[in-house]
C-alpha atoms as a PDB file:
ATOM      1  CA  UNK A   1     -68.123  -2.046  37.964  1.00  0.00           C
ATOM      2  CA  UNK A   2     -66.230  -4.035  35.242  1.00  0.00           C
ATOM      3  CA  UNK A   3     -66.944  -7.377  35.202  1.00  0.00           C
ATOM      4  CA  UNK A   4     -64.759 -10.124  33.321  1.00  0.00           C
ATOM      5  CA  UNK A   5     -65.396 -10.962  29.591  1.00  0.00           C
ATOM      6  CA  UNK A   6     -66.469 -14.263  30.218  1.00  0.00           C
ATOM      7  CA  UNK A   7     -69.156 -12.723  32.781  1.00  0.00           C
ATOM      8  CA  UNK A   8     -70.219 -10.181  30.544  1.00  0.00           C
ATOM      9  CA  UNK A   9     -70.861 -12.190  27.468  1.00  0.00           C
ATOM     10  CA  UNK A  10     -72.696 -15.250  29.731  1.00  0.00           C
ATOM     11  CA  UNK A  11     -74.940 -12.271  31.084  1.00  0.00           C
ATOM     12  CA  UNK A  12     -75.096 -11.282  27.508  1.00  0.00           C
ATOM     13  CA  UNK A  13     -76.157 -14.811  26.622  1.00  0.00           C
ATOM     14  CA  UNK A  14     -78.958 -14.414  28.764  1.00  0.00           C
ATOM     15  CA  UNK A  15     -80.237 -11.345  28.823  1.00  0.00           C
ATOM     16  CA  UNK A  16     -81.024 -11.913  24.966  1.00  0.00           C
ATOM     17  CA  UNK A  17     -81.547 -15.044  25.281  1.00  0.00           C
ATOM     18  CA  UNK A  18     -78.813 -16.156  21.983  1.00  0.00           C
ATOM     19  CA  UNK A  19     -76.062 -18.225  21.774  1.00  0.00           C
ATOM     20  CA  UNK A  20     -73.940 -14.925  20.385  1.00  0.00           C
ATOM     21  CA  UNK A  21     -75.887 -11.854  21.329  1.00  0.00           C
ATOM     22  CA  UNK A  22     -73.392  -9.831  18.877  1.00  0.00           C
ATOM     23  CA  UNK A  23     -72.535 -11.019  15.937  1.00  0.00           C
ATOM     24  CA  UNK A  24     -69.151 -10.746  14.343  1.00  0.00           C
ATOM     25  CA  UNK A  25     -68.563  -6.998  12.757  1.00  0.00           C
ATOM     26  CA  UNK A  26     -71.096  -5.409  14.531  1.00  0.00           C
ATOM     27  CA  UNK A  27     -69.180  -2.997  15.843  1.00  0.00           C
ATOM     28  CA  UNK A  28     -66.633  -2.467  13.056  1.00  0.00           C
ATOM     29  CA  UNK A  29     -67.170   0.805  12.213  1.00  0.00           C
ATOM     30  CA  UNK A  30     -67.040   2.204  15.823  1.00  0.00           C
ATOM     31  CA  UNK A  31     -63.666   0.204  16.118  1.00  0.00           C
ATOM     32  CA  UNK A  32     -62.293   1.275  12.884  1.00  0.00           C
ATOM     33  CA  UNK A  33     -61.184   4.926  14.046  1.00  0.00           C
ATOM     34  CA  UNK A  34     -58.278   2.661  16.517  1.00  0.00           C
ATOM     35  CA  UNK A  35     -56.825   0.715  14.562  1.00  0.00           C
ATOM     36  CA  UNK A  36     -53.246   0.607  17.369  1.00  0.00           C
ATOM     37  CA  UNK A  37     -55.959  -0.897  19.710  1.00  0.00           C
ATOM     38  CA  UNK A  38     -57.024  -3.772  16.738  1.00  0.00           C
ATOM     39  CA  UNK A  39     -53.550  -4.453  17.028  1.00  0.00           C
ATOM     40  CA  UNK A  40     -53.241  -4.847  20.652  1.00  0.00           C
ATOM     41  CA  UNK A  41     -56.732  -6.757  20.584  1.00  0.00           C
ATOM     42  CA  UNK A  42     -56.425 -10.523  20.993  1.00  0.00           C
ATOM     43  CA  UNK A  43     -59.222 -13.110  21.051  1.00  0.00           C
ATOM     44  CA  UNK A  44     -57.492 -15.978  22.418  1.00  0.00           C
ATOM     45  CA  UNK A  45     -56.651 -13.857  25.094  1.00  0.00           C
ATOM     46  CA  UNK A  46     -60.517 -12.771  25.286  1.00  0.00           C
ATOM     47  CA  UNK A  47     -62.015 -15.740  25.520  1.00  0.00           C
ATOM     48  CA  UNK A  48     -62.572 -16.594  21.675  1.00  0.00           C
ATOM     49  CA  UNK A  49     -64.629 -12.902  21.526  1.00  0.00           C
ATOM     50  CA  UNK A  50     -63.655 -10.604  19.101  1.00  0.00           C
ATOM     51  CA  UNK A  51     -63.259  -7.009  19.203  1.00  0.00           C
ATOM     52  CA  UNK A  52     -65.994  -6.521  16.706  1.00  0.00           C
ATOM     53  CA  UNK A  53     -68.319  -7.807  18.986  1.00  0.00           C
ATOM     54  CA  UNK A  54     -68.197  -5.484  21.981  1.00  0.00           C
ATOM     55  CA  UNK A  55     -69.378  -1.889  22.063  1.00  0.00           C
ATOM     56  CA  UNK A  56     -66.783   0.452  22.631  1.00  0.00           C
ATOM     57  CA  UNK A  57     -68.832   1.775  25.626  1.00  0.00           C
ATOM     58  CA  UNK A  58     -69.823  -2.062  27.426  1.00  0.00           C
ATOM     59  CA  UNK A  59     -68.043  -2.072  30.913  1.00  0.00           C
ATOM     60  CA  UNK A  60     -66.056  -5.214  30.574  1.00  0.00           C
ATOM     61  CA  UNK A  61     -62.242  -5.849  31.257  1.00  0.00           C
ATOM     62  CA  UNK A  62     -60.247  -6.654  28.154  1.00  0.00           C
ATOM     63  CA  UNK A  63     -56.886  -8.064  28.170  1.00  0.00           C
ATOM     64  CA  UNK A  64     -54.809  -6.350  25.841  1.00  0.00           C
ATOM     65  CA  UNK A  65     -51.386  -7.121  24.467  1.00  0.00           C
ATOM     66  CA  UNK A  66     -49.113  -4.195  23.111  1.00  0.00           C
ATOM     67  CA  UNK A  67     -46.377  -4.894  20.206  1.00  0.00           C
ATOM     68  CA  UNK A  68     -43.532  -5.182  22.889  1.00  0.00           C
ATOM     69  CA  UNK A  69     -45.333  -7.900  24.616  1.00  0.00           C
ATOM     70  CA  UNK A  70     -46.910  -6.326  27.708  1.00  0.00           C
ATOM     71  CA  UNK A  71     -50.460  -7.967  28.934  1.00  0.00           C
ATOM     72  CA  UNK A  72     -52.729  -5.416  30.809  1.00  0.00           C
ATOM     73  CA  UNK A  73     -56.468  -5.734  31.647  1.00  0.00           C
ATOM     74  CA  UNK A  74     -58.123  -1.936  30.848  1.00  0.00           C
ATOM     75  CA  UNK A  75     -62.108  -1.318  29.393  1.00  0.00           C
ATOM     76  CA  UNK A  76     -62.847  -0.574  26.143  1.00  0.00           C
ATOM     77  CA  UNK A  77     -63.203   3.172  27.348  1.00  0.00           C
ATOM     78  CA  UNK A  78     -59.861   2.828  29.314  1.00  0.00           C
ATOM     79  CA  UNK A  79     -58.374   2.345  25.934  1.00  0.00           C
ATOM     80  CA  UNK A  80     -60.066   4.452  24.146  1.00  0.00           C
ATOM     81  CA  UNK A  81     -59.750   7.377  26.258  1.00  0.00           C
ATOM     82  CA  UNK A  82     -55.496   7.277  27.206  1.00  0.00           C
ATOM     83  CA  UNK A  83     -53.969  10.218  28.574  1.00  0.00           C
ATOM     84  CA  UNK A  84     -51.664  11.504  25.310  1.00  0.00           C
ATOM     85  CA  UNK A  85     -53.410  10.325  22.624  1.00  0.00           C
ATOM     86  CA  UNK A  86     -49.859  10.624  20.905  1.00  0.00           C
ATOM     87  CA  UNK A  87     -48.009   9.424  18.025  1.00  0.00           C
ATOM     88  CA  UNK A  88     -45.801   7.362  20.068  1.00  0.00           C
ATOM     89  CA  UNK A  89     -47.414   3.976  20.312  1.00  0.00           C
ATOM     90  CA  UNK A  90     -46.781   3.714  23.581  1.00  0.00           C
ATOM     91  CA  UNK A  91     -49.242   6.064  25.176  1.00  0.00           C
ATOM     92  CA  UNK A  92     -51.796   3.026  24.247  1.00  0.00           C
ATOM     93  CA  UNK A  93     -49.756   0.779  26.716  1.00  0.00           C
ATOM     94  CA  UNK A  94     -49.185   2.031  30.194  1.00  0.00           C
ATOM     95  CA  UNK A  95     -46.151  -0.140  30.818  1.00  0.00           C
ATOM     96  CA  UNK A  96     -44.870   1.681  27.385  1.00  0.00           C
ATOM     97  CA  UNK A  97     -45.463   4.753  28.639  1.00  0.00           C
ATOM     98  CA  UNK A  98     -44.079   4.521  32.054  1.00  0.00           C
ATOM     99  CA  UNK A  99     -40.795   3.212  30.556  1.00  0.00           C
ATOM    100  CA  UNK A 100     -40.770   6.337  27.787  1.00  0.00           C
ATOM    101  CA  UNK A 101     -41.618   8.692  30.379  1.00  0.00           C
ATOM    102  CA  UNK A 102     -38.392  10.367  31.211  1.00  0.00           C
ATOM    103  CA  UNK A 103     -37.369  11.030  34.283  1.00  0.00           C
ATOM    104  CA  UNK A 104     -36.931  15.203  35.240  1.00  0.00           C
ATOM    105  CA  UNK A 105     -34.413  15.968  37.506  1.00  0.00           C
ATOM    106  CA  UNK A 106     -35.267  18.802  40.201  1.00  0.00           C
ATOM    107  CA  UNK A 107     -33.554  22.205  39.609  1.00  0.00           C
ATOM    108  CA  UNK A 108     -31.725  23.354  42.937  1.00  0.00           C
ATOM    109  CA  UNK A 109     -33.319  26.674  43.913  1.00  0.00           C
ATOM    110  CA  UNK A 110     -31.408  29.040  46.700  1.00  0.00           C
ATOM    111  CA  UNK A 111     -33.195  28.145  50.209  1.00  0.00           C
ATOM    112  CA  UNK A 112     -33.387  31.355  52.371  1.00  0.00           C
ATOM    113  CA  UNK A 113     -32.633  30.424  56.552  1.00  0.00           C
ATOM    114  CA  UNK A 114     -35.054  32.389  58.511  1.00  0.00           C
ATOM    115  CA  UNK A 115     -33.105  33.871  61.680  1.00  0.00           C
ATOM    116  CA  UNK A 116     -33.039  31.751  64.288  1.00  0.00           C
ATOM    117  CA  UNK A 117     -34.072  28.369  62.807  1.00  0.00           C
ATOM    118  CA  UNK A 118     -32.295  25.076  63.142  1.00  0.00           C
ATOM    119  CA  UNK A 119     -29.710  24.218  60.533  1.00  0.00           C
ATOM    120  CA  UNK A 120     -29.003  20.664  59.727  1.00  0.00           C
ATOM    121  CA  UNK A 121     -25.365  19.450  60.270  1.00  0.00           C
ATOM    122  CA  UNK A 122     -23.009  19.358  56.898  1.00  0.00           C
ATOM    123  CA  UNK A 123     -21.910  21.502  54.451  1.00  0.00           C
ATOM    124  CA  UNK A 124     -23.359  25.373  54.623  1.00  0.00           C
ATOM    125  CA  UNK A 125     -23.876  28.289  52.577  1.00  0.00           C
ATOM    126  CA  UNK A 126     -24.067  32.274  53.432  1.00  0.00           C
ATOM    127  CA  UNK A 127     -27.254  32.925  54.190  1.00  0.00           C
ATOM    128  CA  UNK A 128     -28.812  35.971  51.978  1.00  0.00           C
ATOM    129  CA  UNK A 129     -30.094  39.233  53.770  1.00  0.00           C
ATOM    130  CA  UNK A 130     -34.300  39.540  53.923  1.00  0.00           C
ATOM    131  CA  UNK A 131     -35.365  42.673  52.477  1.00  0.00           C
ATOM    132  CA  UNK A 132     -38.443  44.056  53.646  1.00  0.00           C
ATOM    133  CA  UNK A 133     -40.576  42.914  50.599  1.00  0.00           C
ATOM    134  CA  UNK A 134     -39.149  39.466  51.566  1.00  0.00           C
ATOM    135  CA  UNK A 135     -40.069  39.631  55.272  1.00  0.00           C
ATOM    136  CA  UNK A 136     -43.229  40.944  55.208  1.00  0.00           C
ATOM    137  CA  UNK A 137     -44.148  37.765  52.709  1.00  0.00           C
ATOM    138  CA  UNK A 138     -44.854  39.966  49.413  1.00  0.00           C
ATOM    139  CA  UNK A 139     -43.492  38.514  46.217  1.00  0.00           C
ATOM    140  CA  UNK A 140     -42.859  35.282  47.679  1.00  0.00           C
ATOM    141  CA  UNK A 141     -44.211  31.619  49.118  1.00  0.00           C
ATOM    142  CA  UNK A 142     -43.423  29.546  52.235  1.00  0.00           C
ATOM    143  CA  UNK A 143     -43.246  26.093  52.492  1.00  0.00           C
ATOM    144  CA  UNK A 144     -41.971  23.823  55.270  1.00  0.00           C
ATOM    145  CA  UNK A 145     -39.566  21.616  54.799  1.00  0.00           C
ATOM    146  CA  UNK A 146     -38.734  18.275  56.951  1.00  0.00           C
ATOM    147  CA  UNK A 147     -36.712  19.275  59.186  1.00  0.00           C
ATOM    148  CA  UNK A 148     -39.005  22.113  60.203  1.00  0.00           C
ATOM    149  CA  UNK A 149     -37.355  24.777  59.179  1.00  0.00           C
ATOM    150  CA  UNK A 150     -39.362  27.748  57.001  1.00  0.00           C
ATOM    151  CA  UNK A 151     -37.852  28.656  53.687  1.00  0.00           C
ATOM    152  CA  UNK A 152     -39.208  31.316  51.230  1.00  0.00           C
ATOM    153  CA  UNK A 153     -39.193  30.754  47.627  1.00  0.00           C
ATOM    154  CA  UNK A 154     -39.516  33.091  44.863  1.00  0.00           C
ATOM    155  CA  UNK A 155     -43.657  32.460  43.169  1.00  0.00           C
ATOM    156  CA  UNK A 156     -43.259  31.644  39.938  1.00  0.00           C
ATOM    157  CA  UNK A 157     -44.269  34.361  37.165  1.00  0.00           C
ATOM    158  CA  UNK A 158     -47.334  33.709  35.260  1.00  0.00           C
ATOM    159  CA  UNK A 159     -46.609  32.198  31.693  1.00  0.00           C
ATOM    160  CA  UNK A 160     -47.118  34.637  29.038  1.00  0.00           C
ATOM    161  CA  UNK A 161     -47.698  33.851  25.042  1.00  0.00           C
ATOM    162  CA  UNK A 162     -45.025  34.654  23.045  1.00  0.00           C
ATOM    163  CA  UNK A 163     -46.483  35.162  19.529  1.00  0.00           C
ATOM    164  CA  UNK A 164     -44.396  34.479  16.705  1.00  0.00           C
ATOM    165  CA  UNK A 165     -43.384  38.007  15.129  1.00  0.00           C
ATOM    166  CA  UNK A 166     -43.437  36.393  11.633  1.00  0.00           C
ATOM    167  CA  UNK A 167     -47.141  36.943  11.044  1.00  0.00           C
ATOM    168  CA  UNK A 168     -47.896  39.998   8.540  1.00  0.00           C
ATOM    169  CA  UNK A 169     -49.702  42.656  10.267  1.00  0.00           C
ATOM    170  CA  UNK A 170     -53.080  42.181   8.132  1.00  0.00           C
ATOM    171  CA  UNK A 171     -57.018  42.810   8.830  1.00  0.00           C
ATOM    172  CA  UNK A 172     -58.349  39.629  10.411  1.00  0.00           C
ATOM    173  CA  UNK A 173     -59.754  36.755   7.755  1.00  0.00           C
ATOM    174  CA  UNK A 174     -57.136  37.806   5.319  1.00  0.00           C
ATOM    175  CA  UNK A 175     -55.317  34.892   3.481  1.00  0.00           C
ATOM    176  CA  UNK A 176     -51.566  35.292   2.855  1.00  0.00           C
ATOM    177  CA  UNK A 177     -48.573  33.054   1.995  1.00  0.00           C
ATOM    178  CA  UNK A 178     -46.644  32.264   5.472  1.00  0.00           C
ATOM    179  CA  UNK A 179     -42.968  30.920   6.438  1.00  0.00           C
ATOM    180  CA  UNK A 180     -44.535  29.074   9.234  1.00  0.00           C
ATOM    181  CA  UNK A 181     -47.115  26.859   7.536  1.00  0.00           C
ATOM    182  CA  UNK A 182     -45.776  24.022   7.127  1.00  0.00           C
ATOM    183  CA  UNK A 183     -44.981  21.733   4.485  1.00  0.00           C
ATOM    184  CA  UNK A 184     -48.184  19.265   2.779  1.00  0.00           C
ATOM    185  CA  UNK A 185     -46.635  15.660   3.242  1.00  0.00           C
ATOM    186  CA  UNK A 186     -49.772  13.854   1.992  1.00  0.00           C
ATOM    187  CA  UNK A 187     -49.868  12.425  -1.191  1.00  0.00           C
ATOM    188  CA  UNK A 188     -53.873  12.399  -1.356  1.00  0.00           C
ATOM    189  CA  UNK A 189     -54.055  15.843   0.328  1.00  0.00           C
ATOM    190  CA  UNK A 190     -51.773  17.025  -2.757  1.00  0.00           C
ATOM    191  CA  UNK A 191     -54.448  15.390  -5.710  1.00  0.00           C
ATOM    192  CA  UNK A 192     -57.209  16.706  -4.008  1.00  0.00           C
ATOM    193  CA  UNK A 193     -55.766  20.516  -4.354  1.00  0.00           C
ATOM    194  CA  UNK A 194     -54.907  19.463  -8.060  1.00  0.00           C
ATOM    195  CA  UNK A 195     -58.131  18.349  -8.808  1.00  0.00           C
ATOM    196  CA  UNK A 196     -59.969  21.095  -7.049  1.00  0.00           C
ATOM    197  CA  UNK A 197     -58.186  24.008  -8.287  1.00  0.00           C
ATOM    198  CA  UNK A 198     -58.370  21.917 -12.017  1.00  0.00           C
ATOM    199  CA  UNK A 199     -61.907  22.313 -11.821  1.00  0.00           C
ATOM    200  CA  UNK A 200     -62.396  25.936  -9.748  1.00  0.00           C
ATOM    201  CA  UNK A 201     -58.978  28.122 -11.069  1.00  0.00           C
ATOM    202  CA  UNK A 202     -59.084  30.226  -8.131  1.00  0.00           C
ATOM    203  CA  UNK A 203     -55.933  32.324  -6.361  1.00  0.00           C
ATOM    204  CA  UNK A 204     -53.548  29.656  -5.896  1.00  0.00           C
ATOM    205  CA  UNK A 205     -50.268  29.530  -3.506  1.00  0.00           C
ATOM    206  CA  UNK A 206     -51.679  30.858  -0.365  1.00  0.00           C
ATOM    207  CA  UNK A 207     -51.884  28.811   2.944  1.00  0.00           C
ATOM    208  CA  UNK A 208     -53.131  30.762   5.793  1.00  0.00           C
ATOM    209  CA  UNK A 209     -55.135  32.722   7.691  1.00  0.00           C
ATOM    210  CA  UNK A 210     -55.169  35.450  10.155  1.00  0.00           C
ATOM    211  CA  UNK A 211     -57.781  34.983  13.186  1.00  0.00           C
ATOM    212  CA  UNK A 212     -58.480  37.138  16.050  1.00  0.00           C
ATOM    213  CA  UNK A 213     -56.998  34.863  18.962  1.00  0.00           C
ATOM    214  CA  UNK A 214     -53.331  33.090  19.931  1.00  0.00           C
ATOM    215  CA  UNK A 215     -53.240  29.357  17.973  1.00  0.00           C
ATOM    216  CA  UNK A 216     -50.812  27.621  18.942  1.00  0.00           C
ATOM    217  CA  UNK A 217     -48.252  31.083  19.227  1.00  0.00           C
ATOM    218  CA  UNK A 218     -49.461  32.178  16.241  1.00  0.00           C
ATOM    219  CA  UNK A 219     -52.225  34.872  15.196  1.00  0.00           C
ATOM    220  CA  UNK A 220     -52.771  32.459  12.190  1.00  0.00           C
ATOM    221  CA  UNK A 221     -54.068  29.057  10.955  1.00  0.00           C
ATOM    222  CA  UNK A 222     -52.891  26.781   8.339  1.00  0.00           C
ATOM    223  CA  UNK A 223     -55.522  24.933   6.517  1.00  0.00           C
ATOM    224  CA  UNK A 224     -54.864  22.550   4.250  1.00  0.00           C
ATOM    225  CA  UNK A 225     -56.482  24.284   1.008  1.00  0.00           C
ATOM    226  CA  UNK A 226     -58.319  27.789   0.706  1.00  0.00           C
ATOM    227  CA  UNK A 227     -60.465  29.055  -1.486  1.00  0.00           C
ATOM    228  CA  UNK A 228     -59.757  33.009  -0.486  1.00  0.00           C
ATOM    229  CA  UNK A 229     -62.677  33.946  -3.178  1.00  0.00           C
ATOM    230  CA  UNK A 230     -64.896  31.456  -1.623  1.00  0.00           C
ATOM    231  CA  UNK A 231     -63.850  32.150   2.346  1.00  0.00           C
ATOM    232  CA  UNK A 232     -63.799  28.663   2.314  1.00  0.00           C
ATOM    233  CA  UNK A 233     -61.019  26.610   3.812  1.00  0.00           C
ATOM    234  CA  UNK A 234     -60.573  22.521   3.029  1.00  0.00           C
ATOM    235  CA  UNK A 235     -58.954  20.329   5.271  1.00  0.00           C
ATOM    236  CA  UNK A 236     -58.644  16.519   4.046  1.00  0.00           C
ATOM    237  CA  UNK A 237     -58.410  14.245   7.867  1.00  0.00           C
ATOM    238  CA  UNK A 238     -57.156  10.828   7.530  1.00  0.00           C
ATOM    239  CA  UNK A 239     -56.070   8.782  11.048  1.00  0.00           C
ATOM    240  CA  UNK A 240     -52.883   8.414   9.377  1.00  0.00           C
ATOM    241  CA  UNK A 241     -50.292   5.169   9.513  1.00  0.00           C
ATOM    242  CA  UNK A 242     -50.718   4.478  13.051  1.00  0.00           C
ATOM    243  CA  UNK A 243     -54.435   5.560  13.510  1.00  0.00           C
ATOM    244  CA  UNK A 244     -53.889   8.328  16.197  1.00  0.00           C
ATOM    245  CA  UNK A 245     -54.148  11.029  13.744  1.00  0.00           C
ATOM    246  CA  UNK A 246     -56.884  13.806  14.582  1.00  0.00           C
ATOM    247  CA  UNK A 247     -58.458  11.812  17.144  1.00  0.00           C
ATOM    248  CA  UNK A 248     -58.096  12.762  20.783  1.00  0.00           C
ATOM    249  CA  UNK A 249     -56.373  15.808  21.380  1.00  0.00           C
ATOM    250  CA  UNK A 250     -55.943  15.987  17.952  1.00  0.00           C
ATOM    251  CA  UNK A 251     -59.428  16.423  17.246  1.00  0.00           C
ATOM    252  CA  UNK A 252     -59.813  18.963  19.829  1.00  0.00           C
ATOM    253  CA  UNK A 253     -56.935  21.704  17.689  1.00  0.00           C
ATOM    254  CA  UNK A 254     -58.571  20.932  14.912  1.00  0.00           C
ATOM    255  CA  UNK A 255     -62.528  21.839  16.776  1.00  0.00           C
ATOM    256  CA  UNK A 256     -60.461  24.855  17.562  1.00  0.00           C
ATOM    257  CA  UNK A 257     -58.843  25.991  14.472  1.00  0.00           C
ATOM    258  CA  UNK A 258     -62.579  25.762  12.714  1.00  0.00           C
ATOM    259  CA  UNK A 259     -63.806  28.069  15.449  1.00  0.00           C
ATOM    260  CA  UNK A 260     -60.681  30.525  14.642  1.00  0.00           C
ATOM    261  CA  UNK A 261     -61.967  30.239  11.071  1.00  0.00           C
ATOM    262  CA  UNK A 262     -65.215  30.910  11.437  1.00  0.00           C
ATOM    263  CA  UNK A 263     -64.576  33.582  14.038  1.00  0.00           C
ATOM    264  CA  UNK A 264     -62.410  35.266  11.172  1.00  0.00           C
ATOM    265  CA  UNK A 265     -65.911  35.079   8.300  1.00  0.00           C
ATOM    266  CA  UNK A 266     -64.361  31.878   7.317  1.00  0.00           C
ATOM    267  CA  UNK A 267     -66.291  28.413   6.272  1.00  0.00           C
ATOM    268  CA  UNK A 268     -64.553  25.400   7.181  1.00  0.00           C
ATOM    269  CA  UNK A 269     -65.035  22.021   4.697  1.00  0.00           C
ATOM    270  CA  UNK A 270     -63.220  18.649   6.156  1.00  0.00           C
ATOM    271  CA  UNK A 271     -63.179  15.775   3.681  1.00  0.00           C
ATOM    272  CA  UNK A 272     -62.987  12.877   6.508  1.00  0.00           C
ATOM    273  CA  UNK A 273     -61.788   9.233   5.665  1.00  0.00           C
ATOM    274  CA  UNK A 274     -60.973   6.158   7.778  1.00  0.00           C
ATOM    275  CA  UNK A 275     -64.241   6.756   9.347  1.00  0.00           C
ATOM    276  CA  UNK A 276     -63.726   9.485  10.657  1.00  0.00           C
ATOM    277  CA  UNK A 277     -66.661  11.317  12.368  1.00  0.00           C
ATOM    278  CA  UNK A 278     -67.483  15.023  10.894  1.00  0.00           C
ATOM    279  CA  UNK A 279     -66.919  17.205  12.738  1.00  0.00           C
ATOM    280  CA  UNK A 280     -69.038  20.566  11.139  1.00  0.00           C
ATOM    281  CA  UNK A 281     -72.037  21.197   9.710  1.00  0.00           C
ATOM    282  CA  UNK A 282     -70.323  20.652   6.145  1.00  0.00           C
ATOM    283  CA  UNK A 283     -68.124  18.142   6.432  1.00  0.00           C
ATOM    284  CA  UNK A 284     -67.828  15.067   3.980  1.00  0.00           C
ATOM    285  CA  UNK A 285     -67.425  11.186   4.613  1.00  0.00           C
ATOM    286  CA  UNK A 286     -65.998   9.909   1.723  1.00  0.00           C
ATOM    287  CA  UNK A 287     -63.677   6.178   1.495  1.00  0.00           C
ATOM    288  CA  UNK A 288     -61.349   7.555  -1.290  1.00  0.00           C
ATOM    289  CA  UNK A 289     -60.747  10.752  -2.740  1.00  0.00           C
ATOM    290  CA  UNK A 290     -61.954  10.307  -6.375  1.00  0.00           C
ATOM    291  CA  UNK A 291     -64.514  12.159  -9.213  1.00  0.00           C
ATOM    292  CA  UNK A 292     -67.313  11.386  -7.272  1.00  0.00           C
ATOM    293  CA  UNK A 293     -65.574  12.869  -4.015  1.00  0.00           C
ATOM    294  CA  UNK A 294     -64.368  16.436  -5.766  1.00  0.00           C
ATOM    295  CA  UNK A 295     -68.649  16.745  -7.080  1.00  0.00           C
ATOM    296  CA  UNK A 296     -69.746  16.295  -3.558  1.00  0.00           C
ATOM    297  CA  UNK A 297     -66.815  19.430  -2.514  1.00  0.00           C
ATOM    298  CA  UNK A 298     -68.350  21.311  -4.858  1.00  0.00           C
ATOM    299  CA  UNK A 299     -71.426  20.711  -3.963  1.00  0.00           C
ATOM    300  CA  UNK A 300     -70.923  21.308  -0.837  1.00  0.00           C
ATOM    301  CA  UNK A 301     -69.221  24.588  -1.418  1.00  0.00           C
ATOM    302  CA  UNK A 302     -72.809  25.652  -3.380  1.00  0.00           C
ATOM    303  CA  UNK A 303     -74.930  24.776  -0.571  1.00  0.00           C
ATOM    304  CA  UNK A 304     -72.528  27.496   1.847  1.00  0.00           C
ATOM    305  CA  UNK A 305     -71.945  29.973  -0.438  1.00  0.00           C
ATOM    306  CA  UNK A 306     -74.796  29.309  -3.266  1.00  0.00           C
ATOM    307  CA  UNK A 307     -74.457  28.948  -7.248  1.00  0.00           C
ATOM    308  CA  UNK A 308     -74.476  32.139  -8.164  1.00  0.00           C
ATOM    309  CA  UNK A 309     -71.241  32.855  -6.248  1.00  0.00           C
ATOM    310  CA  UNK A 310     -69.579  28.755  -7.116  1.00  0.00           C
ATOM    311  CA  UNK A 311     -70.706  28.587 -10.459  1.00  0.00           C
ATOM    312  CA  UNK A 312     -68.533  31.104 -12.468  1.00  0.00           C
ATOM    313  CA  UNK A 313     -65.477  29.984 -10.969  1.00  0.00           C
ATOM    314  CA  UNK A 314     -65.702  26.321 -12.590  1.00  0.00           C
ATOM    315  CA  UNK A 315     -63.789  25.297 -15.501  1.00  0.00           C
END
């Protein structure tokens, strides 16, 4: 069970028997992927301890502030772990997100009056003929309602995919230029495909993928650079201004578009920064993209598809 923080760190105290069982910045790298909860972190309201000094896994209630001034107690994992995960910096504050949250009004759906059944006094409508589908229960669901009365209720239809028709009708792994991919906005993801296709001139201009299975509506994936030579694709992951980019559900489309990839004889390279965790078997951890960086990519792109393949493409 969650205990206070001043609990925790006097148990702390003792159980290692030190003034300050965690020194400041212990934990800054594990923190450093959140920085919206930094921000809502206060020590004065924690008893003087700083965020950098509890695990993100220790079962101890926090008081948090957001940036609109609501105070909630939540763990670390609480946090950590919010429903949404979104861009809107409310999902990290669950007064926020309550008040954001809008409210859906109930469509009004025809109630069929079984024959014989109580109807409530007011206002009344014609009741509509039972077929014999409808009376023998087939193609539809009962429910009671409060004043005991049975209505039926059409089920509802099982959603169906609608894939976007815009996708060329090519062999599966093939790289084409597509009207749905959209638009690079990053400044860094934009010198990285400079400097990489400086160094390796290989087919430039196309920007995605055809795989196998439904992403997202679409029968193809948008990676940030490919290398259609190479089968390799490069995706550069930063958390972005407000630290929620490709982390929680964010993280999980891009697990699945590198399992699209691969499924389609692709390799998948993500260049992660802002301590970012990799995610594949070949992805980098670099601070800044730079000249050191762009060797490690190629590197990297020798050790999946070997020198004598990477080599004659560089400049």
């Amino acid at each position: 069970m969650a205990e206070r923080v001043e609990l925790w760190w006097a148990r702390r105290q003792f159980s290692k028997g030190a003034e300050v069982p965690y020194p400041v910045g212990s934990y800054r790298e594990a923190w450093s992927p959140f920085p919206a909860l930094i921000r809502q972190y206060h020590p004065e309201l924690n008893a003087g301890i700083a965020l950098t000094q509890i695990p993100p896994a220790a079962d101890v209630l926090l008081l948090w502030q957001c940036e609109a001034g609501h105070k909630f107690a939540a763990t670390p994992d609480e946090q950590r772990h919010r429903p949404g995960r979104e861009r809107r910096r409310s999902a990290w504050c669950p007064e926020c997100t309550e008040a954001a949250r809008p409210v859906r009004a109930l469509p009004m759906r025809d109630v069929v009056t079984l024959p014989g059944s109580p109807v409530p006094a007011g206002p009344t409508r014609p009741e509509a003929p039972l077929d014999a589908a409808a009376a023998s229960g087939a193609g539809v669901g009962t429910i009671a309602n409060p004043v005991g009365r049975v209505v039926l209720r059409p089920r509802r239809p099982p959603r169906t995919v609608q894939l976007c028709p815009k996708t060329p009708d090519v062999p599966v792994g093939e790289a084409f230029l597509s009207e749905c991919a959209p638009k690079p906005t990053s400044a860094v993801e934009a010198q990285l495909r400079s400097d990489l296709f400086a160094r390796m001139p290989l087919t430039p201009g196309l920007n995605a993928v055809r795989v196998a299975r439904p992403f997202f509506d679409h029968l193809e994936v948008w990676p940030d650079i490919l290398l259609p030579e190479l089968r390799v694709a490069v995706e550069y992951d930063s958390t972005g201004r407000h630290g929620l980019e490709h982390v929680g559900k964010r993280e999980d489309a891009d697990r699945r578009k590198d399992r699209a990839l691969r499924a389609a004889k692709w390799e998948v390279v993500r260049i992660r920064t802002g301590r970012l965790a990799p995610l594949g078997p070949h992805d980098l951890q670099i601070a800044a993209w730079n000249r050191k960086a762009l060797e490690r990519l190629i590197d990297t792109l020798r050790d999946i598809r070997g020198p004598l393949l990477v080599d004659p493409y560089l400049a």
